[in-house]
Protein backbone atom coordinates (compact mmCIF):
# COMPACT_ATOMS: atom_id res chain seq x y z
CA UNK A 1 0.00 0.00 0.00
CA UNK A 2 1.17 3.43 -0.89
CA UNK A 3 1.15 5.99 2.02
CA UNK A 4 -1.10 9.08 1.29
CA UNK A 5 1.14 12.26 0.54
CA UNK A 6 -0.06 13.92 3.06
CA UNK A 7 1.22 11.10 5.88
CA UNK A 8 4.72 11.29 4.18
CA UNK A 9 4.78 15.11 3.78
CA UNK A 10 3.79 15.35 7.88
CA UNK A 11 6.76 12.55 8.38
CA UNK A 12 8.97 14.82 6.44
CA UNK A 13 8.89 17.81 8.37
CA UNK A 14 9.42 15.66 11.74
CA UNK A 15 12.62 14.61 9.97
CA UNK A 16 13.38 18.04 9.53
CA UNK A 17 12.52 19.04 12.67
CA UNK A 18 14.32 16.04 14.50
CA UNK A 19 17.55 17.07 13.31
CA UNK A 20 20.32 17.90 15.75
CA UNK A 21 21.44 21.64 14.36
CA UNK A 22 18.06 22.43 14.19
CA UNK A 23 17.11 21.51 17.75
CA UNK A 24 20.22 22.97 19.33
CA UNK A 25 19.18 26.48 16.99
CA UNK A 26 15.67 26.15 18.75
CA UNK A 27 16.63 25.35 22.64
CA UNK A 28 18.91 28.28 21.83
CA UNK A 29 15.90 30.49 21.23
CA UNK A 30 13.95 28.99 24.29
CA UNK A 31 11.67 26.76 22.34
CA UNK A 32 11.59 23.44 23.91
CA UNK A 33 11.34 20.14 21.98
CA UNK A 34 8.44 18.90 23.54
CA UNK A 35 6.91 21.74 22.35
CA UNK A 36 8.05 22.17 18.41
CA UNK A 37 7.04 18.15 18.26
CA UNK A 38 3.65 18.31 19.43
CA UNK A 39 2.73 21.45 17.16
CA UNK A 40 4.26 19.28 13.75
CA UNK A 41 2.10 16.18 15.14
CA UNK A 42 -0.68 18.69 15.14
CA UNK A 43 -0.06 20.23 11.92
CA UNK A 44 -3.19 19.80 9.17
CA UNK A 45 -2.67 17.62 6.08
CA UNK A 46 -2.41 21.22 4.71
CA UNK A 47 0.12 22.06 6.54
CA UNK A 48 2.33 19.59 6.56
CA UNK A 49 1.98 19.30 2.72
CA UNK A 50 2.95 23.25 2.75
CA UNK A 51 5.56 23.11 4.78
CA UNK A 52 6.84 19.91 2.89
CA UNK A 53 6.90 22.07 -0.14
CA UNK A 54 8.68 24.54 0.84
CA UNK A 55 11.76 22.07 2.38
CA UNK A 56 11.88 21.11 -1.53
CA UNK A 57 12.51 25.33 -2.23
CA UNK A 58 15.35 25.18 0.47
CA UNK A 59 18.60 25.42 -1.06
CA UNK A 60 21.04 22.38 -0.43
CA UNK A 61 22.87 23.71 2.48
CA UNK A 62 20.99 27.02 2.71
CA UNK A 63 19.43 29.18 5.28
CA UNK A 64 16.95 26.58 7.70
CA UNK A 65 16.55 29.52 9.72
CA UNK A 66 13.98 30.15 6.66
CA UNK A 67 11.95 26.97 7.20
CA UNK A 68 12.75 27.44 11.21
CA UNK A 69 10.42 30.73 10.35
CA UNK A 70 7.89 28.74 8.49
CA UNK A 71 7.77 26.33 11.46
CA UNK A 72 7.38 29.72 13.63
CA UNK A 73 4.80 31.16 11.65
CA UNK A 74 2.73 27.31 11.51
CA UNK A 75 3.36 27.19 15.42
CA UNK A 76 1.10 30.47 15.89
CA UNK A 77 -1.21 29.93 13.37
CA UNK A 78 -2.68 26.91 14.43
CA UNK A 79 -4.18 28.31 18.02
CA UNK A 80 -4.97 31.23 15.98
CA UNK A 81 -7.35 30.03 13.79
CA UNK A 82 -8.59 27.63 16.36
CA UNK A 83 -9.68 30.08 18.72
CA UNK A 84 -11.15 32.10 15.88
CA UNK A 85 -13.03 29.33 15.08
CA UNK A 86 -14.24 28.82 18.67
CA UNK A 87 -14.77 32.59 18.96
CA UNK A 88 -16.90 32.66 16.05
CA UNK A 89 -18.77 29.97 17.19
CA UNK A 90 -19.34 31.49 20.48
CA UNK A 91 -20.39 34.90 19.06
CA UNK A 92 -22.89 32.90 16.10
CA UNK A 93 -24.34 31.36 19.44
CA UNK A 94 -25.65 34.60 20.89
């Protein structure tokens, strides 16, 4: 059986995200491991397809402080839109 892209692509950027120089450049910043791995395990297909995507646009060797920001940006959109969501929901309520 072939995995669906969107399994692979979400294994990808745990790869990514598992490696060493990366980690060390993120417990530099104060962002704990724990932390980075449970927001890629709770990236969306979407997501993790989009952020898969842009790992191919990396240069060989090039700047991962780039996808480090994409990783960022994924990290503070997710409870974004989910409390929008739950906001909206709230205020539709009323």
């Amino acid at each position: 059986m072939v995995p669906q892209t969107s399994a692979v692509d979400g294994e990808r950027v745990a790869v990514v995200v598992d490696r060493n120089d990366l980690r060390a450049k993120l417990e530099a910043r104060g962002v704990r491991e724990a932390d980075v791995l449970g927001r890629v395990e709770a990236l969306t297909d979407a997501e993790a397809t989009e952020l898969s995507a842009q790992i191919d646009s990396l240069p060989a060797g090039g700047n991962p402080l780039a996808f480090l920001f994409y990783v960022m940006v994924a990290i503070v959109a997710v409870p974004v839109i989910i409390i929008g969501a739950v906001f909206k929901a709230l205020v539709a309520k009323r």
